[in-house]
N, C-alpha and C. Protein backbone atom coordinates (compact mmCIF):
# COMPACT_ATOMS: atom_id res chain seq x y z
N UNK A 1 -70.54 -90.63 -41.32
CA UNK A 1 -70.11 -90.92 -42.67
C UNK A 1 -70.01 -89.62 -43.45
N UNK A 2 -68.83 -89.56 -43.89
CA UNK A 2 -68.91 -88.47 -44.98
C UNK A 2 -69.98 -87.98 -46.08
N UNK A 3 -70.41 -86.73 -46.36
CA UNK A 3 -71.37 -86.93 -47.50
C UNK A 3 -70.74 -86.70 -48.99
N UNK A 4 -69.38 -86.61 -48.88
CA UNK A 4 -68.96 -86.01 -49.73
C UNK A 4 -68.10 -87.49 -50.44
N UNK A 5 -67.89 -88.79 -50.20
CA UNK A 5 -67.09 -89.81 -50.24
C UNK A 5 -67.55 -90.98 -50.69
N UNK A 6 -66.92 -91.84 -51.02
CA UNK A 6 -66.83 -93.03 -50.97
C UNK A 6 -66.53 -94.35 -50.23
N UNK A 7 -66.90 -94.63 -49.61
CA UNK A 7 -66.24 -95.86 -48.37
C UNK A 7 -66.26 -97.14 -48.71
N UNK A 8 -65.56 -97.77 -47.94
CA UNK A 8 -65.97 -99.16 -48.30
C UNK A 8 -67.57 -99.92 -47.71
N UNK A 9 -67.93 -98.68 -47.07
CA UNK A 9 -69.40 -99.23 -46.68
C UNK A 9 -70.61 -98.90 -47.25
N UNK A 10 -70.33 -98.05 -47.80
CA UNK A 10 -71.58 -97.38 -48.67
C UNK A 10 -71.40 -96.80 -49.93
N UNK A 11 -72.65 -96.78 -50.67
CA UNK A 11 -72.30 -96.08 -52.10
C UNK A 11 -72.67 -94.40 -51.91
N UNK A 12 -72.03 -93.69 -52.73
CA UNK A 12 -72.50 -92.30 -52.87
C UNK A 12 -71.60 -91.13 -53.65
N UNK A 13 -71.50 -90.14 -53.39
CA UNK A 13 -70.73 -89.46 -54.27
C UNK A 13 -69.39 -89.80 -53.96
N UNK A 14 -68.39 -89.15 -55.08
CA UNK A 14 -67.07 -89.42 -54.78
C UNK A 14 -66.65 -88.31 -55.58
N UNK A 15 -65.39 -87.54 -55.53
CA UNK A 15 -64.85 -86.11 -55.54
C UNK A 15 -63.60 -86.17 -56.45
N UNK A 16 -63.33 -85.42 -56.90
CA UNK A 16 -62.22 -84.89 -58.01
C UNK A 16 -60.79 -84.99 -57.41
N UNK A 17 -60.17 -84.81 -57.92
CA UNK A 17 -58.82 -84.51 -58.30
C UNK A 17 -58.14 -83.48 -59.05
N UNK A 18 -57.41 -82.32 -58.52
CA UNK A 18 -57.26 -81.50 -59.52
C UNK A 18 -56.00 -80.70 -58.99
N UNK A 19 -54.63 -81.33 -59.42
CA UNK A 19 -53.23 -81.02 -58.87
C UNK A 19 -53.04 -79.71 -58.80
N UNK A 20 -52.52 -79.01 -57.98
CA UNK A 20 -51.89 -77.31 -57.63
C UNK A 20 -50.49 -77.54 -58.36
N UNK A 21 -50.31 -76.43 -59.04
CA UNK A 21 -48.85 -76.50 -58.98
C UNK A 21 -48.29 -75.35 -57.95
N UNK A 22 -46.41 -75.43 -57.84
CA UNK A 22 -45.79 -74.56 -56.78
C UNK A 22 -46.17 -73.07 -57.59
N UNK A 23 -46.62 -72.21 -56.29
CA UNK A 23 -46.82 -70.91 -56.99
C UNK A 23 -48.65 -70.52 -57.29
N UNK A 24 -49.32 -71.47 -57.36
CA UNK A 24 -50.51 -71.32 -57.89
C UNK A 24 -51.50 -70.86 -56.54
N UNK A 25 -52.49 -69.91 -56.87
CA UNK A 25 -53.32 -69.76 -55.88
C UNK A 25 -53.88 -71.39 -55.13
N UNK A 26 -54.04 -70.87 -53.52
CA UNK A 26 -54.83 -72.18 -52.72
C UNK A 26 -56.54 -72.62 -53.32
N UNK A 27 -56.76 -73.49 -53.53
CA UNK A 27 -57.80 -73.89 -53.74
C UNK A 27 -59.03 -73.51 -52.80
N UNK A 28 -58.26 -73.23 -51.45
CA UNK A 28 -59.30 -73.03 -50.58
C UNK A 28 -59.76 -71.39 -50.73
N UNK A 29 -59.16 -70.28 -51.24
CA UNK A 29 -59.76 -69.31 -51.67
C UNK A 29 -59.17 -68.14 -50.84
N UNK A 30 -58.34 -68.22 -49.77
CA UNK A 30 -57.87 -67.43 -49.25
C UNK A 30 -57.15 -66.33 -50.15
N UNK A 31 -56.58 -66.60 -51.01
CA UNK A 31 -55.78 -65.76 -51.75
C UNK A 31 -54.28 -65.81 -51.51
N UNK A 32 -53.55 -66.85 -50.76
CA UNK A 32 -52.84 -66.94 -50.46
C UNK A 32 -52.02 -68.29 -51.46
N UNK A 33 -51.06 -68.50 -52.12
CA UNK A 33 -50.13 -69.41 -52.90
C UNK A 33 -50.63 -70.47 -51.87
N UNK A 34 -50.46 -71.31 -52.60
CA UNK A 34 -50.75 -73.00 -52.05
C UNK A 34 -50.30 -73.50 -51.23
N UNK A 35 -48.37 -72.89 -51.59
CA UNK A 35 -47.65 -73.84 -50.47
C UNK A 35 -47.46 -73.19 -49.74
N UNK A 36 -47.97 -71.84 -49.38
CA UNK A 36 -48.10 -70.29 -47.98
C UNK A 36 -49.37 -70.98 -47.21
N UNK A 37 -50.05 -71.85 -48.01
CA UNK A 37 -51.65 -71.90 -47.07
C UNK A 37 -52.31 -73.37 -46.52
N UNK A 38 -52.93 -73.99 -47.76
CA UNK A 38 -52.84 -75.19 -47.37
C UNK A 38 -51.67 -76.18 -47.09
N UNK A 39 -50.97 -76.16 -48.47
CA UNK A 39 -49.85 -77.19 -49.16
C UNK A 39 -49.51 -77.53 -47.36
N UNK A 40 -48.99 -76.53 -46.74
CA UNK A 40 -47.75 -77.16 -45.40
C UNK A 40 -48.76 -78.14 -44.56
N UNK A 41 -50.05 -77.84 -44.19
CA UNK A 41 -51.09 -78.90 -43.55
C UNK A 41 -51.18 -80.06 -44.48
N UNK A 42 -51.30 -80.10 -45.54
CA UNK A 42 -51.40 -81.14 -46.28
C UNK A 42 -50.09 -82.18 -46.01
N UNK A 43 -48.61 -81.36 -45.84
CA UNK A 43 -47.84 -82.36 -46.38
C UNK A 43 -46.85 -82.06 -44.41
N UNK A 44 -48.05 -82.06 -43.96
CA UNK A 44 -47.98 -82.42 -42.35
C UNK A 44 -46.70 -81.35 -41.56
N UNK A 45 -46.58 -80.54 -42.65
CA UNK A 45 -45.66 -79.46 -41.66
C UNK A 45 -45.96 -78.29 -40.52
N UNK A 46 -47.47 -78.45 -40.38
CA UNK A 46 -47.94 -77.51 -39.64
C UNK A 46 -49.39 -78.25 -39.19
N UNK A 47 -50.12 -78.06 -38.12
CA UNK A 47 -51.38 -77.94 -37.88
C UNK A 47 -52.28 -76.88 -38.05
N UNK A 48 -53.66 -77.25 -38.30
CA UNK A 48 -54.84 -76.31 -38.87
C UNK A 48 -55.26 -75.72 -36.85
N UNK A 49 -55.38 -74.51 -37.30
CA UNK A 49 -55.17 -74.00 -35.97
C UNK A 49 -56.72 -73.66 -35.01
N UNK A 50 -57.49 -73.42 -36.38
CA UNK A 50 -58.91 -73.55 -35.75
C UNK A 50 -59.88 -74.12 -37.19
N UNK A 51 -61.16 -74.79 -36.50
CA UNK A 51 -61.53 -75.59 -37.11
C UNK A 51 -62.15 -74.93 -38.81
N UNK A 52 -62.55 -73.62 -38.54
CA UNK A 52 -62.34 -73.05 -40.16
C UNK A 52 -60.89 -73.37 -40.91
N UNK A 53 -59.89 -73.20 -40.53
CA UNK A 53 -58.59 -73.39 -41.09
C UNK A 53 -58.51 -74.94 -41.57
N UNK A 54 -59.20 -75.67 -40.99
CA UNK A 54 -59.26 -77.80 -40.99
C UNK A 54 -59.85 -77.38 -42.28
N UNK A 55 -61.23 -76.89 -42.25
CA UNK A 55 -62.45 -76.57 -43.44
C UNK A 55 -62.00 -76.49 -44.24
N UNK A 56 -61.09 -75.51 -44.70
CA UNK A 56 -60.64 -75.25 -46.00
C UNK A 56 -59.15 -75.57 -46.47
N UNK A 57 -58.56 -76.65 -45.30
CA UNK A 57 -57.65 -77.13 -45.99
C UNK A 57 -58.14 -78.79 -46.31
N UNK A 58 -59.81 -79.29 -45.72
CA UNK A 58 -59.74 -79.95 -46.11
C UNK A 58 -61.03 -79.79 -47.81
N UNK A 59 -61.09 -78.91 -48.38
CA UNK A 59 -61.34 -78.56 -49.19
C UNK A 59 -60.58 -78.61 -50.27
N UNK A 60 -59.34 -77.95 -49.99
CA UNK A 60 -58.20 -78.00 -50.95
C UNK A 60 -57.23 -79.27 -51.05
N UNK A 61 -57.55 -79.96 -49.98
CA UNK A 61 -57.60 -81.52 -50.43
C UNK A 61 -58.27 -82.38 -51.25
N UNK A 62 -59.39 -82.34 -51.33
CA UNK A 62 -60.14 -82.27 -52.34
C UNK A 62 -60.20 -81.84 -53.49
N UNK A 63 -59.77 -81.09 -53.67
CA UNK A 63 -59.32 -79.93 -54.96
C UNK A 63 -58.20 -80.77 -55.67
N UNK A 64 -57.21 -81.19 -54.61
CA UNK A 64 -55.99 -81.40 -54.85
C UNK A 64 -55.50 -83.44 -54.93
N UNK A 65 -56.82 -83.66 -54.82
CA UNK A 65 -56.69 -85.02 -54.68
C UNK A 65 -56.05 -85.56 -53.45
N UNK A 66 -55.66 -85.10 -52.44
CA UNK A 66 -55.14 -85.50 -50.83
C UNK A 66 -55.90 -86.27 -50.50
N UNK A 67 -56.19 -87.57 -50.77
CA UNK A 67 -56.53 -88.64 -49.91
C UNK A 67 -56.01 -88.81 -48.47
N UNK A 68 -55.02 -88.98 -48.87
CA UNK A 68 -53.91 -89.31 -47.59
C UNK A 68 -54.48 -88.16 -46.27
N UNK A 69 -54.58 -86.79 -46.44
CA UNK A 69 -54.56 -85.95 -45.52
C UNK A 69 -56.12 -86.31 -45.27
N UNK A 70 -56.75 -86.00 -46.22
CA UNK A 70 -58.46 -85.95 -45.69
C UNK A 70 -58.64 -87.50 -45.03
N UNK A 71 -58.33 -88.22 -45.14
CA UNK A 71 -58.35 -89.64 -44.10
C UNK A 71 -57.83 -89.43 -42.66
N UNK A 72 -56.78 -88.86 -42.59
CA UNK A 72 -55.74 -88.14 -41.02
C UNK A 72 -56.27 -86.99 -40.55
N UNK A 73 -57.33 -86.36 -41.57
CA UNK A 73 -57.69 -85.04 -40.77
C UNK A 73 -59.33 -85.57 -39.96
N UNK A 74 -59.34 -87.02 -40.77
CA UNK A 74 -61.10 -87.12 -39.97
C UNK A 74 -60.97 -87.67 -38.46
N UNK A 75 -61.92 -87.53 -37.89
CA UNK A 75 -62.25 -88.08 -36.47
C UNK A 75 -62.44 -89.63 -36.29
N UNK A 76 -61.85 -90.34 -35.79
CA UNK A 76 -61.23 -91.68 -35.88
C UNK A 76 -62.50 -92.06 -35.79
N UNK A 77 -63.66 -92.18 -35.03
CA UNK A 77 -64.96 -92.77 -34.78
C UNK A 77 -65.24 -92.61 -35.81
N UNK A 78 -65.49 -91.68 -36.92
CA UNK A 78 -66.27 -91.53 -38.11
C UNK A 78 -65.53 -91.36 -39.89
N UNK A 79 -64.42 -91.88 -39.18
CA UNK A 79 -63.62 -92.17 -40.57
C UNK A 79 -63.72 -93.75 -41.53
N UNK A 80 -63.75 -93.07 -43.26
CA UNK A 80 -63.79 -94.66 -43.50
C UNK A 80 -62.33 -95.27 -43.54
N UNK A 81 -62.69 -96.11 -43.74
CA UNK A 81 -61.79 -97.39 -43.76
C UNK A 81 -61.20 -97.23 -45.37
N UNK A 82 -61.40 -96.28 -46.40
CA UNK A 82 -60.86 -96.30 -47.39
C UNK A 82 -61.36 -94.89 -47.96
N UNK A 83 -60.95 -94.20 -48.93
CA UNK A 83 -61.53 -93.04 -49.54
C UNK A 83 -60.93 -93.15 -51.29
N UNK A 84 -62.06 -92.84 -52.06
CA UNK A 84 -61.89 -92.82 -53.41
C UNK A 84 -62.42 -91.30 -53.78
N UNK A 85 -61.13 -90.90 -54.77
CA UNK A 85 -61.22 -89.60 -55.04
C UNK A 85 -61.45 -90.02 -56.64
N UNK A 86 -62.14 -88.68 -57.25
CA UNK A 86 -62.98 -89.32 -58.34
C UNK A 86 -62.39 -87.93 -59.04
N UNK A 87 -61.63 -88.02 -60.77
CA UNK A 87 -61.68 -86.69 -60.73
C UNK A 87 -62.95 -86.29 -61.84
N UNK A 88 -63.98 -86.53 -61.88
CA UNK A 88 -64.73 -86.41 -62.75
C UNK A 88 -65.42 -85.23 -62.17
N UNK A 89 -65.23 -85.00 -60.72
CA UNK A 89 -65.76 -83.54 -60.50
C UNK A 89 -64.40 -82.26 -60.24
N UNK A 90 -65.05 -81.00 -60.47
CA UNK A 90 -64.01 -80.14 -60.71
C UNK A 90 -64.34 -79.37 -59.31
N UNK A 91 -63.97 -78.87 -58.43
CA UNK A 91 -63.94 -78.64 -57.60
C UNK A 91 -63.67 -76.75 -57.83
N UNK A 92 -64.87 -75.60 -57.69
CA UNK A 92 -64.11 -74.32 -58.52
C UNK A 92 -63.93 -73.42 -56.98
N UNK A 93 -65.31 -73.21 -56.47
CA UNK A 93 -65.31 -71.85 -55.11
C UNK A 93 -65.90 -72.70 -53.92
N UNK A 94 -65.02 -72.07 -52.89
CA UNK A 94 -65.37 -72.00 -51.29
C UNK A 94 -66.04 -70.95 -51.12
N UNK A 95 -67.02 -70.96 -50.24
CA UNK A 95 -67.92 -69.86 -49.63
C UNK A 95 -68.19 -70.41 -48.28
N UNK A 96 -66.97 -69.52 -47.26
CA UNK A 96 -67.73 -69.99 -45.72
C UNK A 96 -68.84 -69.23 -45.43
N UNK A 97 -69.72 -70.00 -45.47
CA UNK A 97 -71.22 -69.27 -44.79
C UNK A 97 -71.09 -68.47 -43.48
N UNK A 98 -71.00 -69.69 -42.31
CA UNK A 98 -70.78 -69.04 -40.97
C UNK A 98 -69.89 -70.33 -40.24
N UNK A 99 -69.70 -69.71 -38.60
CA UNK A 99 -68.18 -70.37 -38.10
C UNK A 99 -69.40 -70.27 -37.01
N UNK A 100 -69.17 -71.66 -36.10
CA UNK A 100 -69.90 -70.90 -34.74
C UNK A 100 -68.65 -71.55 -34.17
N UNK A 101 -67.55 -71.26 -32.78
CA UNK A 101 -66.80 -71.51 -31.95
C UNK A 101 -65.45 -72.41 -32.70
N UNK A 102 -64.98 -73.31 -32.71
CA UNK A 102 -63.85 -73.39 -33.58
C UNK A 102 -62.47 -72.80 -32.90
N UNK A 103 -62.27 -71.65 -32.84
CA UNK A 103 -61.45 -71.00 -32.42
C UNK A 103 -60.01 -72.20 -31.86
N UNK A 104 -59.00 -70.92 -31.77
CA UNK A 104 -58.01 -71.31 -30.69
C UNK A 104 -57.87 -72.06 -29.84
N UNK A 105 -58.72 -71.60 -28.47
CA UNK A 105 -59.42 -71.97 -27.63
C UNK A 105 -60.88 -72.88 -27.02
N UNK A 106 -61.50 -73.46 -28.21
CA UNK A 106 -62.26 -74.13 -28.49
C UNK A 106 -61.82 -75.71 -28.58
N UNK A 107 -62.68 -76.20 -28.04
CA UNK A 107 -62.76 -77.98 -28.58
C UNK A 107 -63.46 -78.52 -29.58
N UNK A 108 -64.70 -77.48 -29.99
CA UNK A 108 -65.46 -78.06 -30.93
C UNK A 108 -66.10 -77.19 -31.45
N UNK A 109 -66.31 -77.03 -32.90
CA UNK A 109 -66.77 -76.05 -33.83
C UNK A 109 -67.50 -76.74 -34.79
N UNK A 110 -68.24 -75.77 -35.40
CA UNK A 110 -69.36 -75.94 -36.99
C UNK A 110 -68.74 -75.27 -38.01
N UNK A 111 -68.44 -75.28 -39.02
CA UNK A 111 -68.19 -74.57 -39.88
C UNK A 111 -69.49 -74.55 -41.30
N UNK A 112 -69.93 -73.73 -41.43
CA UNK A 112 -71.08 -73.52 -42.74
C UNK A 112 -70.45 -73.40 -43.78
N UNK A 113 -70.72 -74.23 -44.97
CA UNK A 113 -69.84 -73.66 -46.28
C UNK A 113 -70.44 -74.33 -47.24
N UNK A 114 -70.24 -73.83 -48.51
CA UNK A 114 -71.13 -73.76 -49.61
C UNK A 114 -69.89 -73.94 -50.60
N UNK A 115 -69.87 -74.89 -51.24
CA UNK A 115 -68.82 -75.27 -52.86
C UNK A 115 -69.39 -75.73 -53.55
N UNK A 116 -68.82 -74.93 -55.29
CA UNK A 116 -69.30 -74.74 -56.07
C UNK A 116 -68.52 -75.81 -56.65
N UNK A 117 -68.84 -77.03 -57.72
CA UNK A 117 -68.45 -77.90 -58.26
C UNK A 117 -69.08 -78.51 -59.89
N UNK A 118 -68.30 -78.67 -60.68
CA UNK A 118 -68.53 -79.15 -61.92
C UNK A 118 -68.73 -80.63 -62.11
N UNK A 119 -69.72 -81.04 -62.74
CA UNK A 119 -69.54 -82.67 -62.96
C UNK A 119 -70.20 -83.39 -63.72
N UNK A 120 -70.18 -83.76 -64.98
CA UNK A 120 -70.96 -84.00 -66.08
C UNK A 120 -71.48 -83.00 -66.87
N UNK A 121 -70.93 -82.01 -67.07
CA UNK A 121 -70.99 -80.62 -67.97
C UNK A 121 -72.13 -79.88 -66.77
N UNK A 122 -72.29 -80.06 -65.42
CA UNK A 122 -73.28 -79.64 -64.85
C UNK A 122 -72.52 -78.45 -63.83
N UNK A 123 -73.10 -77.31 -63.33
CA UNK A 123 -72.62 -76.73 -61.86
C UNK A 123 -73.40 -76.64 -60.78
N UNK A 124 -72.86 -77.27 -59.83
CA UNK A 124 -73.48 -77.74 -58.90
C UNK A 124 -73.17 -76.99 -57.31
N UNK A 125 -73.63 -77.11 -56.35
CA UNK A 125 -73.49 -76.52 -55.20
C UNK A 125 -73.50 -77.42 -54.03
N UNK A 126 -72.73 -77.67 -53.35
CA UNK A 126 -72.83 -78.46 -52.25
C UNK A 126 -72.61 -77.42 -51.26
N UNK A 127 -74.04 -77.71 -50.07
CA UNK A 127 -74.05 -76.79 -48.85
C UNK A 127 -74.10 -77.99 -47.85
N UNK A 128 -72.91 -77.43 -46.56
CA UNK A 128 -72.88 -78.30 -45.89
C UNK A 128 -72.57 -77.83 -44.30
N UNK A 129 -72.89 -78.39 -43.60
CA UNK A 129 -73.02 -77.78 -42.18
C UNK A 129 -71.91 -78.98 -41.48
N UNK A 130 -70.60 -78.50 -41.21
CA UNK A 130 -69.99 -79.24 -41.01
C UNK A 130 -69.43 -79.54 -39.25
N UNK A 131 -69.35 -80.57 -38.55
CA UNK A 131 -68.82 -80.63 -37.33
C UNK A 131 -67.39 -81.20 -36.99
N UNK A 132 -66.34 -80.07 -36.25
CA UNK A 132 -65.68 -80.82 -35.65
C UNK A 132 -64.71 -80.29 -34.37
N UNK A 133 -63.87 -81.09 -33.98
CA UNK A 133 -63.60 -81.36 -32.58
C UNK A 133 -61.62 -81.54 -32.74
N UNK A 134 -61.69 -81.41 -31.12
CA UNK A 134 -60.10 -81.17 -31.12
C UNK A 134 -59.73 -83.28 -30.97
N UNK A 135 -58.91 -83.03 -31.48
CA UNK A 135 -58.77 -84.79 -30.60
C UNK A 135 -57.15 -84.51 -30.70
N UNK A 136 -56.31 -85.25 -29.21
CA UNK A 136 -55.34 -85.29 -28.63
C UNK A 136 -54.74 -83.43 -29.68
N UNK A 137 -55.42 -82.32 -29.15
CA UNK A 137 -55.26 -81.25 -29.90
C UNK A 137 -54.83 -81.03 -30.89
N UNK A 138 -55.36 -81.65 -31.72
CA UNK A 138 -55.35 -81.92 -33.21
C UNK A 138 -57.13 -81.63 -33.69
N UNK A 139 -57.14 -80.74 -34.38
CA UNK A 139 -58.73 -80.50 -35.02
C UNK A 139 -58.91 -81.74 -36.16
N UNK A 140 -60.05 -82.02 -36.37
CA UNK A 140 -60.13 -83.10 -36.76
C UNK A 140 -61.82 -82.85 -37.11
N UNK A 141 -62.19 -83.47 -38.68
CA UNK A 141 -63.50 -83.60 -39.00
C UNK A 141 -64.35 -84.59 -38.26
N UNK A 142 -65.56 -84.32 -38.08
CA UNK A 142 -66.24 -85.37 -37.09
C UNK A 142 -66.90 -85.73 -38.43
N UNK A 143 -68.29 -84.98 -38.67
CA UNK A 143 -69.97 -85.45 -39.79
C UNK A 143 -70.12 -84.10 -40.39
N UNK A 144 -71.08 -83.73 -41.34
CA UNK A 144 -72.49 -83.24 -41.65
C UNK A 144 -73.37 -83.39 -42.17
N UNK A 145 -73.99 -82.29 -42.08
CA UNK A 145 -75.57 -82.29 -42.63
C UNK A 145 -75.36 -81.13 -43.99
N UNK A 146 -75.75 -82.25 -44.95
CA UNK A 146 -76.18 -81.78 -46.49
C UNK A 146 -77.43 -80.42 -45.80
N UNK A 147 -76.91 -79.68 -46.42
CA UNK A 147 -78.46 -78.25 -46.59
C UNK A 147 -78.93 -78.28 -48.02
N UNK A 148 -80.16 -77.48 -47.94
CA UNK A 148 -80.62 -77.31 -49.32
C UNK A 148 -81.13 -78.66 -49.98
């Protein structure tokens, strides 16, 4: 189960909304324009090539309100059955901690990352140790584990 979501099975947090326009830096922090980085994974013109690249485009889904993609990017065993994006949180910095395997050549990776988020006049930090896996070679979110 996601820790970051809403499902139809459980209660818990639920995540922002916060539109890119064409031209505007990626949410995910690369430094790269939106529709150079995430935007083309989002709107299915390209695949995320290693599982850091999934990480932070599914970040900037989030950012960006992409339901649609963050549902297609999860791992079919551990996806919900519905997702509610909330924009009452603001979604500001990515910080990849650490990457263990992921790669190219990899089936299955961790990605470490730390986002910084607004929500009720509050700033908040979500650290999260994230897992995932190739399926029919397609990277794809599996779970994690909340840190801190």
């Amino acid at each position: 189960m996601c820790l970051h979501c809403k499902d139809a099975r459980s209660e818990g947090a639920v995540w922002e909304t916060d539109p890119v326009s064409n031209g505007e830096r990626c949410p995910c922090g690369s430094g790269d324009d939106y529709d150079d980085c995430c935007g083309p994974l989002h709107r299915g013109e390209r695949a995320a090539e290693t599982a850091q690249a999934l990480m932070r485009s599914r970040y900037s889904a989030f950012a960006v309100g992409d339901a649609a993609y963050l549902l297609t990017s999860w791992h079919p065993a551990s996806r919900p059955r519905e997702l509610t994006l909330d924009d009452a949180v603001a979604w500001r910095r990515l910080q990849i901690v650490d990457t263990e395997a992921g790669g190219r050549d990899d089936d299955h990776g961790v990605v470490e990352f730390r986002a910084q988020y607004v929500t009720g006049g509050g700033r908040r930090i979500l650290h999260e140790r994230s897992r995932f896996e190739r399926v029919d070679g397609a990277w794809v979110y599996v779970d994690g584990d909340l840190l801190d």
